[in-house]
Protein backbone atom coordinates (compact mmCIF):
# COMPACT_ATOMS: atom_id res chain seq x y z
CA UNK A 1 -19.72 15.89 3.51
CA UNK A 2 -19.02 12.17 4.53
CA UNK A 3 -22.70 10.03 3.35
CA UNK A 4 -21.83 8.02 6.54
CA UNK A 5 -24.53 8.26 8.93
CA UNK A 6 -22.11 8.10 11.78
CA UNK A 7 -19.51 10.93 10.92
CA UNK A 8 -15.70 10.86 11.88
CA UNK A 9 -15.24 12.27 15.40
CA UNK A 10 -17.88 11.16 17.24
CA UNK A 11 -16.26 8.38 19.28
CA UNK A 12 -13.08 6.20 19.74
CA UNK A 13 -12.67 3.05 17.40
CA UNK A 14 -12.63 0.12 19.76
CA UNK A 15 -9.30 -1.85 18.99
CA UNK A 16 -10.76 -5.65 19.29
CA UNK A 17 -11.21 -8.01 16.09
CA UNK A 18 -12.11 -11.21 15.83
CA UNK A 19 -9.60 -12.67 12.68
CA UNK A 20 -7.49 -15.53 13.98
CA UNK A 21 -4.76 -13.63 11.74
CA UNK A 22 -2.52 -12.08 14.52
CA UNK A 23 -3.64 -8.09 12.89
CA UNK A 24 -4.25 -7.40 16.45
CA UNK A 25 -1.01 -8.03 17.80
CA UNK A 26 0.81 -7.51 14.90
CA UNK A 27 4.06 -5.65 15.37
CA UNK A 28 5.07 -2.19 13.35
CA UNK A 29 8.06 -3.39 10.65
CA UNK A 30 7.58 -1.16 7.93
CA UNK A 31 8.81 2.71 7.50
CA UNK A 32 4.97 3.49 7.01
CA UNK A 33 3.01 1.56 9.61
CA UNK A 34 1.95 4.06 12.74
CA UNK A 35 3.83 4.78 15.62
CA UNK A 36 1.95 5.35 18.71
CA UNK A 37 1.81 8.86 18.95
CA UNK A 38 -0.08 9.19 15.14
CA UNK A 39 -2.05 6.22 16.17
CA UNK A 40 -3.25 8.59 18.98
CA UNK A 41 -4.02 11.70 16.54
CA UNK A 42 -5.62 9.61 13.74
CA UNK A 43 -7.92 6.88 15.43
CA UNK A 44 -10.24 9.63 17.20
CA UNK A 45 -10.88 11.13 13.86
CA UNK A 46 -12.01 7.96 11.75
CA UNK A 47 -15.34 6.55 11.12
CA UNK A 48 -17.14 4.68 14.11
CA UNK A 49 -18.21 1.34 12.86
CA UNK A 50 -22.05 1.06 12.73
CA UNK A 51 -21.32 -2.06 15.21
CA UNK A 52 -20.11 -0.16 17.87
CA UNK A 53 -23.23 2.46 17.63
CA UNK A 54 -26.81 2.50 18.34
CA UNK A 55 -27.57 1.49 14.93
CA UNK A 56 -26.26 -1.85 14.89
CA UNK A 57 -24.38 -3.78 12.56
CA UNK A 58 -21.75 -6.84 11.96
CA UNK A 59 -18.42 -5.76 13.42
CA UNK A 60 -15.14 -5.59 11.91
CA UNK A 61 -13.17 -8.70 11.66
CA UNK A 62 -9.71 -7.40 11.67
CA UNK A 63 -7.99 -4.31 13.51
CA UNK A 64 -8.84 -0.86 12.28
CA UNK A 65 -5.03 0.31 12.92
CA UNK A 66 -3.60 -2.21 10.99
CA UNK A 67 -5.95 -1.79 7.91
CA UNK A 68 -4.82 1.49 8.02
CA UNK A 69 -0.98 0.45 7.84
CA UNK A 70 -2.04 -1.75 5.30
CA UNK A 71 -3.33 1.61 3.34
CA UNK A 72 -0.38 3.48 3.96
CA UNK A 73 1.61 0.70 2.85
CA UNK A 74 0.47 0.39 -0.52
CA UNK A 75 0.07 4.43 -1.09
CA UNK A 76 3.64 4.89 0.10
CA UNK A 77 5.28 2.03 -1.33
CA UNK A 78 3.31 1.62 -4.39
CA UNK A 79 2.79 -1.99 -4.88
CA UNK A 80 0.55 -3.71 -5.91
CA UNK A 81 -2.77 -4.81 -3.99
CA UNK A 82 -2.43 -8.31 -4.51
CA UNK A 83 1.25 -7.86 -3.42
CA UNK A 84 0.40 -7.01 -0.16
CA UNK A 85 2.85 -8.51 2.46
CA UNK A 86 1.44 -11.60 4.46
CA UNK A 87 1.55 -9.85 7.91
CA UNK A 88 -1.29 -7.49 6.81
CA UNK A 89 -5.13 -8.45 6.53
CA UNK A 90 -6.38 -9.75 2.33
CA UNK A 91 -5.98 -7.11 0.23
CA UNK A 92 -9.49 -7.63 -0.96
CA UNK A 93 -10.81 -6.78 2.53
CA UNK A 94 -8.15 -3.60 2.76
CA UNK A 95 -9.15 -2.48 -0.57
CA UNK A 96 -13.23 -2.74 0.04
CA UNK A 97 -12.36 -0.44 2.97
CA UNK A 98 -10.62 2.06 0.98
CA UNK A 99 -12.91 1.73 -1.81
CA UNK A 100 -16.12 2.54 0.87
CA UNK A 101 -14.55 5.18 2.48
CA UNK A 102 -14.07 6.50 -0.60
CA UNK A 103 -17.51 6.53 -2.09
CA UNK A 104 -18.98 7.53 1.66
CA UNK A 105 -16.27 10.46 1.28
CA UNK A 106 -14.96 9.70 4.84
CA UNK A 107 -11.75 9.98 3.05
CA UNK A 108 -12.20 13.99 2.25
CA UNK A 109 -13.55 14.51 5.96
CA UNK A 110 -10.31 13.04 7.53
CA UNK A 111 -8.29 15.32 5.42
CA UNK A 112 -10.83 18.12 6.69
CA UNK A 113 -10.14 16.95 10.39
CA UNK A 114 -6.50 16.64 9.96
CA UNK A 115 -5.94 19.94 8.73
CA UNK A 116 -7.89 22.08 11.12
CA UNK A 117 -6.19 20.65 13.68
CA UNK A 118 -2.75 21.47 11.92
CA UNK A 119 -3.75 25.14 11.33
CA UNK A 120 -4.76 25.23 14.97
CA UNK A 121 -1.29 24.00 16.34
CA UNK A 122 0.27 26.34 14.33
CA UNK A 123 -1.89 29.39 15.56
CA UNK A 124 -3.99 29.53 12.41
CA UNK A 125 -7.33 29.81 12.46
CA UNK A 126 -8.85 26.30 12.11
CA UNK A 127 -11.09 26.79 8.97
CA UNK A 128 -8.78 28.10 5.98
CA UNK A 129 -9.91 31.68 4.30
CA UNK A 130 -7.19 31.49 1.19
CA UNK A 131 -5.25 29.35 -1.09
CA UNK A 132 -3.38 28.38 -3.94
CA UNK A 133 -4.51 26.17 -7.34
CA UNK A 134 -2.35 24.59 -9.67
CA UNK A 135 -2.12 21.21 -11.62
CA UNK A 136 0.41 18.23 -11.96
CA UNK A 137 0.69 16.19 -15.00
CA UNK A 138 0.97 12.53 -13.82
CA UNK A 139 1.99 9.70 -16.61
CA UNK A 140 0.14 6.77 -16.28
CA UNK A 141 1.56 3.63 -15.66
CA UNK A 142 2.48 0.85 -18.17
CA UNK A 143 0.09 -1.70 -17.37
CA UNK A 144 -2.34 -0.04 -19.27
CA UNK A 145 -4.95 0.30 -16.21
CA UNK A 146 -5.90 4.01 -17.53
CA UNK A 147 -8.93 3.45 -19.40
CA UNK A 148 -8.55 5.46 -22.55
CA UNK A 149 -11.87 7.99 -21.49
CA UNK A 150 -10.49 9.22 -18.88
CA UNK A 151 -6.76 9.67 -20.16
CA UNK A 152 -5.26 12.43 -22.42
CA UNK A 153 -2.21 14.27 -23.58
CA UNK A 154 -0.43 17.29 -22.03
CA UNK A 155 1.22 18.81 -25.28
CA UNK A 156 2.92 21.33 -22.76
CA UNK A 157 4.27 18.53 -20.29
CA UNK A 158 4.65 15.70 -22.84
CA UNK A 159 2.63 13.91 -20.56
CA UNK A 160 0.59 11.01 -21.64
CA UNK A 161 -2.25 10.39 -18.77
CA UNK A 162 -4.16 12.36 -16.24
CA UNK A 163 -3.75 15.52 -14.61
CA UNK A 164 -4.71 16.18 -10.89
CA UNK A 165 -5.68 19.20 -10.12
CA UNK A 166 -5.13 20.80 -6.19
CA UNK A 167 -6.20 23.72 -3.75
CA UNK A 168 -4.14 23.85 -0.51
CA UNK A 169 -4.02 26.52 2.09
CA UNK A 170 -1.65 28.92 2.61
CA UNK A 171 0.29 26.12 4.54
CA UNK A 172 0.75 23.86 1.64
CA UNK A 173 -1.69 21.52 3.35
CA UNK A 174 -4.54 20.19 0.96
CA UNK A 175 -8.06 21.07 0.56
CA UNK A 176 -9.48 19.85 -2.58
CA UNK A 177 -8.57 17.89 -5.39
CA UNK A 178 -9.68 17.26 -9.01
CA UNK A 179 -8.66 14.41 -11.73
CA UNK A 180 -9.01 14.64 -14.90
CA UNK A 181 -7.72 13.76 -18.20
CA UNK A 182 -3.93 15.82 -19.09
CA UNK A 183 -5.29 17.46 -22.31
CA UNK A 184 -8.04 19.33 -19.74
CA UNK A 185 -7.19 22.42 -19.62
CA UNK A 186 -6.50 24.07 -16.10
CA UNK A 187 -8.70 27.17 -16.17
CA UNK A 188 -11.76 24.17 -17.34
CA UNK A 189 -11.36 22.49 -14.28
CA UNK A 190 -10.99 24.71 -11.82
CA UNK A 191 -14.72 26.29 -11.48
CA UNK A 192 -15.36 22.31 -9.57
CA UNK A 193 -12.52 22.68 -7.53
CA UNK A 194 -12.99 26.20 -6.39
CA UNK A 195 -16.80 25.61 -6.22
CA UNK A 196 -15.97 22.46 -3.62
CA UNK A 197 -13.51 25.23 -1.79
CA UNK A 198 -15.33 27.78 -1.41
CA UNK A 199 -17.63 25.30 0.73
CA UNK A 200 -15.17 24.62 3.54
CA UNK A 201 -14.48 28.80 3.64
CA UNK A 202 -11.84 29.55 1.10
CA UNK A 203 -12.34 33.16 -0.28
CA UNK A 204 -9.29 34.59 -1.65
CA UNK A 205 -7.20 32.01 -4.00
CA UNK A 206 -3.69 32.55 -5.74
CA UNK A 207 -3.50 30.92 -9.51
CA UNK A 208 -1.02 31.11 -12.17
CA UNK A 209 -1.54 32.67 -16.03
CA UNK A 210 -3.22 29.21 -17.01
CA UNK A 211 -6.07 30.27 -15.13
CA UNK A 212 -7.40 33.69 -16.81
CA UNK A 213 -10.76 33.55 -18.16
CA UNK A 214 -14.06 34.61 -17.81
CA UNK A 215 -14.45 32.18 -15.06
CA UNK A 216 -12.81 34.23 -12.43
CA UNK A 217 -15.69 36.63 -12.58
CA UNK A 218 -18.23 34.51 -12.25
CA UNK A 219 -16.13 33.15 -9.18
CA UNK A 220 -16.57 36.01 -7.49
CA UNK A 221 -20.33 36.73 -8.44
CA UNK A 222 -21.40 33.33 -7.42
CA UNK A 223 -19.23 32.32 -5.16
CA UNK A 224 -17.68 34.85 -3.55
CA UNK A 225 -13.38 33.66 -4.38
CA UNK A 226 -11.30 36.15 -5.48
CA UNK A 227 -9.01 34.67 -8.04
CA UNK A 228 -5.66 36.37 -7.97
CA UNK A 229 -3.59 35.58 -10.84
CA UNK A 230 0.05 35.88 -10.08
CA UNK A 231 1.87 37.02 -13.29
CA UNK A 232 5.24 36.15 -13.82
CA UNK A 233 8.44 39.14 -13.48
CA UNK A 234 8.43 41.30 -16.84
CA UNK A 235 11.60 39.82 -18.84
CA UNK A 236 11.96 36.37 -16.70
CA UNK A 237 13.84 33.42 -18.15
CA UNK A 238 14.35 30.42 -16.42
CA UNK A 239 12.77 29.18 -13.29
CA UNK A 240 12.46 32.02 -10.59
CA UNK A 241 10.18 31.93 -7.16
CA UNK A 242 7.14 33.96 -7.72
CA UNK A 243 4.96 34.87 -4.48
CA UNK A 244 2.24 32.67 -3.12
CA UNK A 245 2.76 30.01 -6.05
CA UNK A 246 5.67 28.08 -3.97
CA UNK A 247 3.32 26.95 -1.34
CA UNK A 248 1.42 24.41 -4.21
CA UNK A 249 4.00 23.61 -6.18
CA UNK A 250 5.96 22.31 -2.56
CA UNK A 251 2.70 20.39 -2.05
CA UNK A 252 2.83 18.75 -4.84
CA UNK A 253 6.41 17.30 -4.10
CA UNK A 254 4.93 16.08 -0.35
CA UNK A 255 2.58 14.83 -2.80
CA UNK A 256 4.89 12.66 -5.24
CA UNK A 257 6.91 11.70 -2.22
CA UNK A 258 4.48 8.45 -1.84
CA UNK A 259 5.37 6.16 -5.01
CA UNK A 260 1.64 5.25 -5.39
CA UNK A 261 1.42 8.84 -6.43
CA UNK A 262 4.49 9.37 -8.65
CA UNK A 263 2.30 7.50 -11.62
CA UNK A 264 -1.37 6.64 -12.15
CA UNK A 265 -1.77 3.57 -11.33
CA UNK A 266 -5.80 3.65 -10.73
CA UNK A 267 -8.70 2.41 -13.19
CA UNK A 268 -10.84 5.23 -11.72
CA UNK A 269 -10.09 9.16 -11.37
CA UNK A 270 -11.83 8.83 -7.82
CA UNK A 271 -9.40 6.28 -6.71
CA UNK A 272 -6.65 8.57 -7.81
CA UNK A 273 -8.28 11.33 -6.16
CA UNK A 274 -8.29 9.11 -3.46
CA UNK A 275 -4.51 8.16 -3.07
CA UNK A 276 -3.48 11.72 -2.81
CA UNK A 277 -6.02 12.44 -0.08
CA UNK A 278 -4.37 9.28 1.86
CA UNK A 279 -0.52 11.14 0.84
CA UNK A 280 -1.71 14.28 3.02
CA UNK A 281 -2.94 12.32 5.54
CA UNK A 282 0.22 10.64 6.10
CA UNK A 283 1.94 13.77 5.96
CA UNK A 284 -0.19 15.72 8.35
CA UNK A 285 -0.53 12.97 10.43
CA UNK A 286 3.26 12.54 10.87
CA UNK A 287 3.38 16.58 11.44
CA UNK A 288 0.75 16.30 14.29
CA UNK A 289 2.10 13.40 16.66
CA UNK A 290 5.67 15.20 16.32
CA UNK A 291 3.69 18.25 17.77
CA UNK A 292 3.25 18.53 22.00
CA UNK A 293 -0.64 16.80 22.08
CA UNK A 294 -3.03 18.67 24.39
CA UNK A 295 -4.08 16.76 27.67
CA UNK A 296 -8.04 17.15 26.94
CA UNK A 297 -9.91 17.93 24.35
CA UNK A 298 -12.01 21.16 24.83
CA UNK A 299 -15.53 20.23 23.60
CA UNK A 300 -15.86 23.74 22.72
CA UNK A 301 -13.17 23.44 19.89
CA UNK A 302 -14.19 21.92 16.46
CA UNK A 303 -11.87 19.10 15.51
């Protein structure tokens, strides 16, 4: 749950700023700034500045739709911060936002938002009941930014660096999401992950042989997630589809599509954690303004 006191949802962003850096009426260039339509599906669901609510508060110097094309620039490019091209607000003042959004976890409730209101488009119900886990070792980048506590080998992958660790829906779209050093191994970080799923519904959860364990029982003592390892075929060589495990593993390509995810190029696990909650909110944002948008919102129906 986001620890801002005004939550996402509650009222539009107002689009006025008062930098004398042109954000306002800057014009889209790049592959990854907004179009119109996902401006329209994303700006209802972000955080109201305290300015613009009872509680008062100094208000933002520089447009909220182009900080976020500044975000999306860096996550799917994968430059650096200080890189960050002219026509975009100081990268210190994009990266403080990203960094508080973070902490607040305003981040995880966007993703919440954005995939409720995918499952409902597509005639799901809006709050997900099962899912898959899996991991992805990621190498870390060769500016040496990993700090050596939180980095580790995969003997299996050969990977050198962290290992991120995922629970999507049966859509592929994501629900949690877990960093931790590459020599952790899966089954030792998934009782957090599945823990942190069960609280937005998940029950029933498809995992691979690196999962068995003891854990799974206490799963579904304490928490009430079925863990449903999916073996692979008796006598199977080679890479072959297996049921339910396809939906992840396709997740995690939507996932490495955005080059700040392909390596690790964060200090902190958090901020990693971070960058591939912003990759599935470009993704599902792109997915909902290609979809027909409803002409008013029925207050009845949860965002």
């Amino acid at each position: 749950m986001s620890l801002n006191r005004v939550p996402a949802g509650v009222g539009r962003v107002g689009s006025a700023c008062s930098c004398s850096c042109g954000c306002r009426t800057r014009r889209p260039r790049y592959d990854s700034d907004l179009t119109d339509a996902q401006w329209k599906v994303l700006e209802p669901l972000l955080p109201v500045p305290l300015s613009q609510t009872s509680l008062g508060g100094r208000p933002e110097k520089h447009s909220r739709r182009t900080m976020i094309d500044a975000i999306f620039y860096v996550v799917n490019n994968g430059n650096k911060w200080r890189d960050l091209p002219a026509d975009f607000p100081p990268w210190q003042t994009v990266y403080g936002l990203l960094r508080r959004w973070c902490h607040e976890h305003a981040t995880t409730d966007l993703v919440d938002l954005l995939r409720a209101r995918l499952r409902r488009a597509s005639g799901r119900n809006p709050v997900a009941s099962a899912g898959c886990i899996d991991s992805q070792s990621v190498q870390e980048s060769a500016e040496g930014v990993v700090g050596i506590d939180t980095s580790g080998f995969d003997p299996h992958k050969k990977v050198n660096g962290r290992k991120r660790h995922i629970i999507t829906d049966t859509l592929g779209l994501l629900v949690s999401v877990s960093v931790t050093p590459a020599n952790v191994q899966d089954r030792d970080a998934a009782w957090c992950l599945v823990r942190h799923a069960a609280l937005r519904g998940l029950t029933h959860i498809w995992a691979d042989q690196g999962y068995l364990g003891d854990w799974t029982t206490h799963a579904k003592t304490l928490l009430g997630t079925t863990i449903d390892i999916v073996h692979r075929h008796t006598g199977q060589k080679g890479f072959q589809v297996l049921p339910r495990r396809w939906v992840v593993e396709r997740s995690f390509a939507w996932i490495t599509r955005r080059r700040r995810c392909a390596r690790d190029y964060e200090r902190l696990p958090q901020h990693h954690a971070t960058m591939v909650h912003w990759a599935a909110i470009i993704q599902m944002t792109r997915r909902l303004a290609r979809l027909p948008q409803p002409t008013q919102q029925d207050p009845k129906q949860p965002l």
